[in-house]
N, C-alpha and C. Protein backbone atom coordinates (compact mmCIF):
# COMPACT_ATOMS: atom_id res chain seq x y z
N UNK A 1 51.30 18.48 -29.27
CA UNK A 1 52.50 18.43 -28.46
C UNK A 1 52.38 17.30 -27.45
N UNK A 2 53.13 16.77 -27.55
CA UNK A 2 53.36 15.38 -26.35
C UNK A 2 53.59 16.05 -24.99
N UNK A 3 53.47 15.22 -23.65
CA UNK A 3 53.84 15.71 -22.70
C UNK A 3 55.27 16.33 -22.45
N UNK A 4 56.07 15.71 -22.91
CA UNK A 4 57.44 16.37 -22.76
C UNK A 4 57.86 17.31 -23.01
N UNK A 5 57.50 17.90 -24.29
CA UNK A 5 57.49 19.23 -25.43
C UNK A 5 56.75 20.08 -24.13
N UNK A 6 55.84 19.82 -23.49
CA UNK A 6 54.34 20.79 -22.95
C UNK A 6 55.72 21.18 -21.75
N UNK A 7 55.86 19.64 -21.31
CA UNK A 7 56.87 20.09 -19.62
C UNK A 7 57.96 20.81 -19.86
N UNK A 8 58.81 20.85 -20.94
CA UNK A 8 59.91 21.59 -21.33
C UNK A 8 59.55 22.84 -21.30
N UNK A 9 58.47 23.08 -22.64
CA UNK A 9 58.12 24.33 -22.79
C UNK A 9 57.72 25.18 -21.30
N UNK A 10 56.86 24.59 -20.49
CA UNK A 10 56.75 24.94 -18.80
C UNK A 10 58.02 25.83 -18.15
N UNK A 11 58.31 24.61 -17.92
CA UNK A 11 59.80 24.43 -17.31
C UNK A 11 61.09 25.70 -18.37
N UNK A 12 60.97 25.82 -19.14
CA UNK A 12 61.43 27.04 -19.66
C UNK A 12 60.88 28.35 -19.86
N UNK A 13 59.90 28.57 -19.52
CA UNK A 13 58.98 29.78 -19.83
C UNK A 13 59.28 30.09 -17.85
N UNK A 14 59.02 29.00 -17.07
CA UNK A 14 58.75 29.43 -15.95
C UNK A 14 60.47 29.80 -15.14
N UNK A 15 61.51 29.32 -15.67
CA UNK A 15 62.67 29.71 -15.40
C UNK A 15 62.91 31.25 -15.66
N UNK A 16 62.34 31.72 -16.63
CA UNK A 16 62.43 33.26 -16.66
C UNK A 16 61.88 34.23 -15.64
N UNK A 17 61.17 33.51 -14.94
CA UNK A 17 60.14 34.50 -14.06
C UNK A 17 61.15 33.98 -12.69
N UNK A 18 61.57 32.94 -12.20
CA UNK A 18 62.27 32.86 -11.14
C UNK A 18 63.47 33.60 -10.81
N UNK A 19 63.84 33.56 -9.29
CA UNK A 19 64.85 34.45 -9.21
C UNK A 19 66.21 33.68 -9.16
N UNK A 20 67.21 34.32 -9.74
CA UNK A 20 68.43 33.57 -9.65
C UNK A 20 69.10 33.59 -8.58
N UNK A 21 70.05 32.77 -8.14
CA UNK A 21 70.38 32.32 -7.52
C UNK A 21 72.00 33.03 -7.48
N UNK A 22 72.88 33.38 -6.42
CA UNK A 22 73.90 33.52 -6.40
C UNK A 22 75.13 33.12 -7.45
N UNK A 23 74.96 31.75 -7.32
CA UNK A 23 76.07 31.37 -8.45
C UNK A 23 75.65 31.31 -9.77
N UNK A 24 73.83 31.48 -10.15
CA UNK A 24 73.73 31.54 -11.41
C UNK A 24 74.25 33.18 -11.67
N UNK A 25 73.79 33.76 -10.91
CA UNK A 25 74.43 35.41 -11.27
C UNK A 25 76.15 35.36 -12.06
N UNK A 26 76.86 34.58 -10.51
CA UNK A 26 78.13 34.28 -10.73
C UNK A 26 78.52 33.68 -12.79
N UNK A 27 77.50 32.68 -12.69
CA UNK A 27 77.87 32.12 -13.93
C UNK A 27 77.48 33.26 -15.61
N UNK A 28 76.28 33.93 -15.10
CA UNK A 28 76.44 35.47 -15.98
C UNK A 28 77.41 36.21 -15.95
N UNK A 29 77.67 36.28 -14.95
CA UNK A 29 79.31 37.37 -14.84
C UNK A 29 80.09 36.51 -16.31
N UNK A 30 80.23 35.50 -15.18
CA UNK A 30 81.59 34.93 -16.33
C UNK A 30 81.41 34.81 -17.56
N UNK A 31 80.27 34.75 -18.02
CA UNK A 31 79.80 34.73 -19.13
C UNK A 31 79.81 35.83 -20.11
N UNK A 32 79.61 36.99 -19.16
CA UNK A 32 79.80 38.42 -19.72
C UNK A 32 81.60 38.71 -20.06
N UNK A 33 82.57 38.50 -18.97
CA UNK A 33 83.62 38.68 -18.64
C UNK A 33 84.79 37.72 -20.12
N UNK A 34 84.05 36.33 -20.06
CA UNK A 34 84.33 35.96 -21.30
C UNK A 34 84.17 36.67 -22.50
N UNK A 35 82.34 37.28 -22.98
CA UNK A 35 82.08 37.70 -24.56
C UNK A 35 83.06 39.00 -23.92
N UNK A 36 83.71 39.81 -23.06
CA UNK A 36 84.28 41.41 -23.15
C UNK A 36 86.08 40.89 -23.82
N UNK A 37 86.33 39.48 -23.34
CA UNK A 37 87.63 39.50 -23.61
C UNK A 37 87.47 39.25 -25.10
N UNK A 38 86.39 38.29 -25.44
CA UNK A 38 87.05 38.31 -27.28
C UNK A 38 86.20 39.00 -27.83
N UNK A 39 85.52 39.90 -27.40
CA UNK A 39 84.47 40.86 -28.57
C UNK A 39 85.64 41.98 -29.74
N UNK A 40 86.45 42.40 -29.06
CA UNK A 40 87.52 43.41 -29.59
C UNK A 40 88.53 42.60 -30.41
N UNK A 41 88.55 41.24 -30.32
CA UNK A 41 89.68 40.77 -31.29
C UNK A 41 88.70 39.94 -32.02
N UNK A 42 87.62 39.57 -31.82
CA UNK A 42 86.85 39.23 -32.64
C UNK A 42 86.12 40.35 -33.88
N UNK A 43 85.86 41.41 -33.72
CA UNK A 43 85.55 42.81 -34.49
C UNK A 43 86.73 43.02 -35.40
N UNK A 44 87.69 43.25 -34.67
CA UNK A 44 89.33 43.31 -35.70
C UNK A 44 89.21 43.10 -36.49
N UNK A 45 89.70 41.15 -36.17
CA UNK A 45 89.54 40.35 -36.97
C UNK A 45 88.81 39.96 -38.04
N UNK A 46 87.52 40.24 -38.14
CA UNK A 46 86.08 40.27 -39.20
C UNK A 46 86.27 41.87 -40.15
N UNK A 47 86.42 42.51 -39.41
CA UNK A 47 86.62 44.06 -40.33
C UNK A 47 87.86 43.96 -41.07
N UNK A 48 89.19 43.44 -40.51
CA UNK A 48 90.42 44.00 -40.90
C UNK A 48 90.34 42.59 -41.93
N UNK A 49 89.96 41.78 -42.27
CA UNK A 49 90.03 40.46 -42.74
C UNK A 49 88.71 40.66 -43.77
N UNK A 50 88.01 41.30 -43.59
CA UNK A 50 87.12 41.73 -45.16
C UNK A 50 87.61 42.62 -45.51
N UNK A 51 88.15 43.80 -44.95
CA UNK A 51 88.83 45.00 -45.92
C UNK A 51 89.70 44.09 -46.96
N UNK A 52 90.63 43.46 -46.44
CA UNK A 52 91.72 42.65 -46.89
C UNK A 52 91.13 42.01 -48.06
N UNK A 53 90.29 41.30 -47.88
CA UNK A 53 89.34 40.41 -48.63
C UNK A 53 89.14 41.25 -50.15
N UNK A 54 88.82 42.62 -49.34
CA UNK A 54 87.80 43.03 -50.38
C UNK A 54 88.95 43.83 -51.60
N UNK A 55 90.33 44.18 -50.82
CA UNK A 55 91.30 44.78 -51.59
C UNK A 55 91.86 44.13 -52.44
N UNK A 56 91.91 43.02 -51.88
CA UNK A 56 92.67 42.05 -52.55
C UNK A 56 91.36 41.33 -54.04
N UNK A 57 90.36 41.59 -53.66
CA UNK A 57 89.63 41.58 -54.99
C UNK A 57 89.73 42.72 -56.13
N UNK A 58 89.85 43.40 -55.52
CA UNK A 58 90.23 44.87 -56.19
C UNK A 58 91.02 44.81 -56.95
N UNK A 59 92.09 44.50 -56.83
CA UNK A 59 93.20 43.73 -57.21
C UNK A 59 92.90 43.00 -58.56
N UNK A 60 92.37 42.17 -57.92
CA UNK A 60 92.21 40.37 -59.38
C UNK A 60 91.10 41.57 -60.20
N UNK A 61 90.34 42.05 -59.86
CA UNK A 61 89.26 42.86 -60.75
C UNK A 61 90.44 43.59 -61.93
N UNK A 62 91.26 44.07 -61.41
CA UNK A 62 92.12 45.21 -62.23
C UNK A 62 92.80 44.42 -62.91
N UNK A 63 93.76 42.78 -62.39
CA UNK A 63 93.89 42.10 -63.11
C UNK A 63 93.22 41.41 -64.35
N UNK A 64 91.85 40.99 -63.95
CA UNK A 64 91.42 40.39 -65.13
C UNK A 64 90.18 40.26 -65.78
N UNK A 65 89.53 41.66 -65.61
CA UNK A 65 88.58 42.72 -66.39
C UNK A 65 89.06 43.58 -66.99
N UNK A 66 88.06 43.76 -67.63
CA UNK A 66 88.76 45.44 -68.58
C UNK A 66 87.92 46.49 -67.58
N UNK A 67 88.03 46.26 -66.41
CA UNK A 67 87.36 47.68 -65.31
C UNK A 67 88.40 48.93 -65.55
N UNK A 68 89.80 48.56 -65.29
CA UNK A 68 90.50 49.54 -65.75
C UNK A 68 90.45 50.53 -66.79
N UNK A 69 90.20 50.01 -67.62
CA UNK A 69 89.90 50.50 -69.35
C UNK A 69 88.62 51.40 -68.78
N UNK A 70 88.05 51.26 -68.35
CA UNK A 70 86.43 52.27 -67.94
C UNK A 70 86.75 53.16 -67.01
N UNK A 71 88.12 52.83 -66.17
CA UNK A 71 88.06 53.69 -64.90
C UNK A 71 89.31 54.89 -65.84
N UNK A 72 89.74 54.48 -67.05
CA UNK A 72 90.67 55.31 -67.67
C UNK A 72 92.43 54.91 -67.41
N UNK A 73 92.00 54.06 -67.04
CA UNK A 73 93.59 53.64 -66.93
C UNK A 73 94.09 52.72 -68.22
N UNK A 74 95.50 52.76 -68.67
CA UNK A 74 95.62 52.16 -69.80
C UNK A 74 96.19 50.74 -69.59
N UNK A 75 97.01 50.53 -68.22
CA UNK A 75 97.67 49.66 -68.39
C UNK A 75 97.97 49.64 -66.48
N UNK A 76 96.55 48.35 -66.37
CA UNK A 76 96.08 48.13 -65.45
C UNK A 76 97.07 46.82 -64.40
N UNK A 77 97.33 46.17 -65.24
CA UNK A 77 98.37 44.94 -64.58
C UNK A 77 99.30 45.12 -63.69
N UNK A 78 100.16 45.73 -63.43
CA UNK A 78 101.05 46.09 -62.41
C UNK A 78 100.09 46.81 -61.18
N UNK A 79 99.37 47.97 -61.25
CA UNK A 79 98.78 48.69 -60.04
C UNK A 79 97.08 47.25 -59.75
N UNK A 80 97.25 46.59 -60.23
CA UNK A 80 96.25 45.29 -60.28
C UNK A 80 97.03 44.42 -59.52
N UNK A 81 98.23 43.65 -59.56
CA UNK A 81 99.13 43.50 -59.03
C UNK A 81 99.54 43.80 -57.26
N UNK A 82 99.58 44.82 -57.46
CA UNK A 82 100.01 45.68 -56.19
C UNK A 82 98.96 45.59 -55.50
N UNK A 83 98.11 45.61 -55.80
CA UNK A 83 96.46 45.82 -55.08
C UNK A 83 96.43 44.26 -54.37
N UNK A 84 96.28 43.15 -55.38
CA UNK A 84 96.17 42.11 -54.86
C UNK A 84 97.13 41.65 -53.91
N UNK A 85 98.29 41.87 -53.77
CA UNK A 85 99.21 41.50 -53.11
C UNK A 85 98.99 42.38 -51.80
N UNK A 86 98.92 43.47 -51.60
CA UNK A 86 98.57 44.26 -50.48
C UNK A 86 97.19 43.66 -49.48
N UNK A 87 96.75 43.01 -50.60
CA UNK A 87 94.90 42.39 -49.73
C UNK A 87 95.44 41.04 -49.09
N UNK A 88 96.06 40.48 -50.04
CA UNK A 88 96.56 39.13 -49.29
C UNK A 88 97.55 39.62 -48.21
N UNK A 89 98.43 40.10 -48.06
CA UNK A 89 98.98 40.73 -47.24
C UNK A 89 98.35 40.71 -45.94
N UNK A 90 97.20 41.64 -46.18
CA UNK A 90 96.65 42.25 -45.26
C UNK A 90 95.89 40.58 -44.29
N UNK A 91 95.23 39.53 -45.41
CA UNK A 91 94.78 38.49 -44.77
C UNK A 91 95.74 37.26 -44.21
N UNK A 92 96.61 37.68 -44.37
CA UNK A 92 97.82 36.95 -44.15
C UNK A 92 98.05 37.14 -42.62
N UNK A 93 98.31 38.40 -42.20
CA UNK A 93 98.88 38.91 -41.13
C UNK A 93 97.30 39.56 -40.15
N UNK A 94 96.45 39.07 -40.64
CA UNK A 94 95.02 39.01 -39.62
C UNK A 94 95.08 37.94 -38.72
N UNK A 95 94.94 36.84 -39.08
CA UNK A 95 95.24 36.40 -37.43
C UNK A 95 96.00 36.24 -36.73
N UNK A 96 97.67 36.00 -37.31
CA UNK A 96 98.56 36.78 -36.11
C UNK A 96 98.18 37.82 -35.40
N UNK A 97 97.59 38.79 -35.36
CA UNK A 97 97.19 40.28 -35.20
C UNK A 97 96.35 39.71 -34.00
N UNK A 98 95.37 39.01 -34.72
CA UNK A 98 94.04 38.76 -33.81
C UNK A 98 94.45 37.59 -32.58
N UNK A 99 95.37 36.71 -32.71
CA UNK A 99 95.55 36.15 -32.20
C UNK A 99 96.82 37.17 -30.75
N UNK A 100 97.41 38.32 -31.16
CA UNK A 100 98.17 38.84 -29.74
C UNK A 100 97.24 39.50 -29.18
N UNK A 101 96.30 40.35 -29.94
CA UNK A 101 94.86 40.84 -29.66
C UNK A 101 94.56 40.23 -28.11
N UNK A 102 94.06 38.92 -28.79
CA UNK A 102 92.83 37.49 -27.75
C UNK A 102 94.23 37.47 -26.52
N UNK A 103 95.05 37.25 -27.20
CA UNK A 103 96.23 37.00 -26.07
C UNK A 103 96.39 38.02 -24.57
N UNK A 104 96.30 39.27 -25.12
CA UNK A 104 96.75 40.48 -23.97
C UNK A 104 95.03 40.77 -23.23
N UNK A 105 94.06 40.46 -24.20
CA UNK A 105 92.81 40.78 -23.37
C UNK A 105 93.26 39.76 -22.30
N UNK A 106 93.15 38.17 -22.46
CA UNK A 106 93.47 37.23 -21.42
C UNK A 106 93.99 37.55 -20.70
N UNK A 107 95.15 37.92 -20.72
CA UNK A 107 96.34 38.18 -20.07
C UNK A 107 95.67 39.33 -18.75
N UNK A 108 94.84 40.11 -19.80
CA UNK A 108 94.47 40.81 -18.95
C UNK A 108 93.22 40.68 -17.33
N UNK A 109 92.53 40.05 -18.07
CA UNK A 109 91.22 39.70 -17.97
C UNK A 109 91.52 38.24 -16.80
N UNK A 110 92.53 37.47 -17.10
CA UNK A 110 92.70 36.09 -16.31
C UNK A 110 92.54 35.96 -15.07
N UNK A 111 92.98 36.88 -14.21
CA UNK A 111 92.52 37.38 -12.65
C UNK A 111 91.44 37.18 -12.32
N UNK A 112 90.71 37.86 -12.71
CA UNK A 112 89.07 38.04 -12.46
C UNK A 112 88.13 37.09 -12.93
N UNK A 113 88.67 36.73 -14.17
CA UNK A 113 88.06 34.94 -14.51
C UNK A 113 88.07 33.80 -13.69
N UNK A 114 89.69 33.98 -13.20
CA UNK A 114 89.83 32.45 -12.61
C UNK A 114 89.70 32.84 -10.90
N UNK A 115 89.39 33.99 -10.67
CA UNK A 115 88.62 34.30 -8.87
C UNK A 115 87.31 33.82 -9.33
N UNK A 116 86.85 34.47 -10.43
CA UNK A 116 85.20 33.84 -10.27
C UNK A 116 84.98 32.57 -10.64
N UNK A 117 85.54 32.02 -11.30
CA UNK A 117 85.70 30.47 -11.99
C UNK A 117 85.70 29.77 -10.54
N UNK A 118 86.85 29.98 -10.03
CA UNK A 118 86.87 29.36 -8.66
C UNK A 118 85.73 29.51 -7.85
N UNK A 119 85.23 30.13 -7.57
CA UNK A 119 84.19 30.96 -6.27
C UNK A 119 82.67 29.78 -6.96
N UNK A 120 82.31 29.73 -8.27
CA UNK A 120 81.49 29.21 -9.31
C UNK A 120 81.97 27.75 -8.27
N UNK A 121 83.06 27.25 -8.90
CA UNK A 121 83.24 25.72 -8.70
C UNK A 121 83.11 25.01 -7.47
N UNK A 122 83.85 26.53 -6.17
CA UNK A 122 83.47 26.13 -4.90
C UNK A 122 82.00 25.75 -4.66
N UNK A 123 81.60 26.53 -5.02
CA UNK A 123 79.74 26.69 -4.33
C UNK A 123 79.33 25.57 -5.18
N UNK A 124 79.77 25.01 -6.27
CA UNK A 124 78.88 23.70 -7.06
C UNK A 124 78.96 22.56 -6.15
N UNK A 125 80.47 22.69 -5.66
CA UNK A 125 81.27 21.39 -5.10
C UNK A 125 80.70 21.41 -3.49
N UNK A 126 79.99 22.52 -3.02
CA UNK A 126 80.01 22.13 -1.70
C UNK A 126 78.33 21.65 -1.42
């Protein structure tokens, strides 16, 4: 390891043991306050957008395998059909969804961001 690698590595190992400082606290908050606003439209979005995913395979499977024929069905194309169209559907209208989601957390959440955002920028600036 060269000196720099050694001083970094230092200099980062020894930042953990120090105590923080007011506005670094401040800058955890916001940090937290940020991952709370998109954790819930981010989850949605990933679950409701693989279900979708996965229906809508369901779908093309019934379309264009003979899975049907094994599951006992005779005449798989139409409810194959329906399936796929319901999955796309469903991925279609995921991020509109996710996107009023992100919107109303903000909406919600914007107060308390931009008091601490501010309070953060004061104390950098003075």
């Amino acid at each position: 390891m060269n000196r720099n690698d050694t001083e970094f590595m230092v200099q980062k190992i020894r930042t953990q043991y120090m105590e923080k400082d007011s506005s670094q606290k401040d800058l955890d908050m916001l940090r937290e306050l940020d991952a709370e606003v998109k954790r819930p439209a981010n989850i949605f979005g990933y679950t409701f957008g693989s279900i979708g995913a996965i229906i809508m395979g369901a779908g093309m499977s019934l379309v264009m395998t003979d899975i049907g024929s094994t599951l006992g069905m005779e005449n798989t194309m139409p409810v194959g059909i329906v399936t796929g169209v319901i999955g796309m559907l469903m991925a279609v209208v995921n991020y509109p969804i996710y996107k009023n989601i992100l919107a109303s957390r903000r909406e919600k959440y914007a107060d308390r961001i931009l008091k601490l955002s501010e309070r953060i920028m004061n104390k950098e600036g003075n």
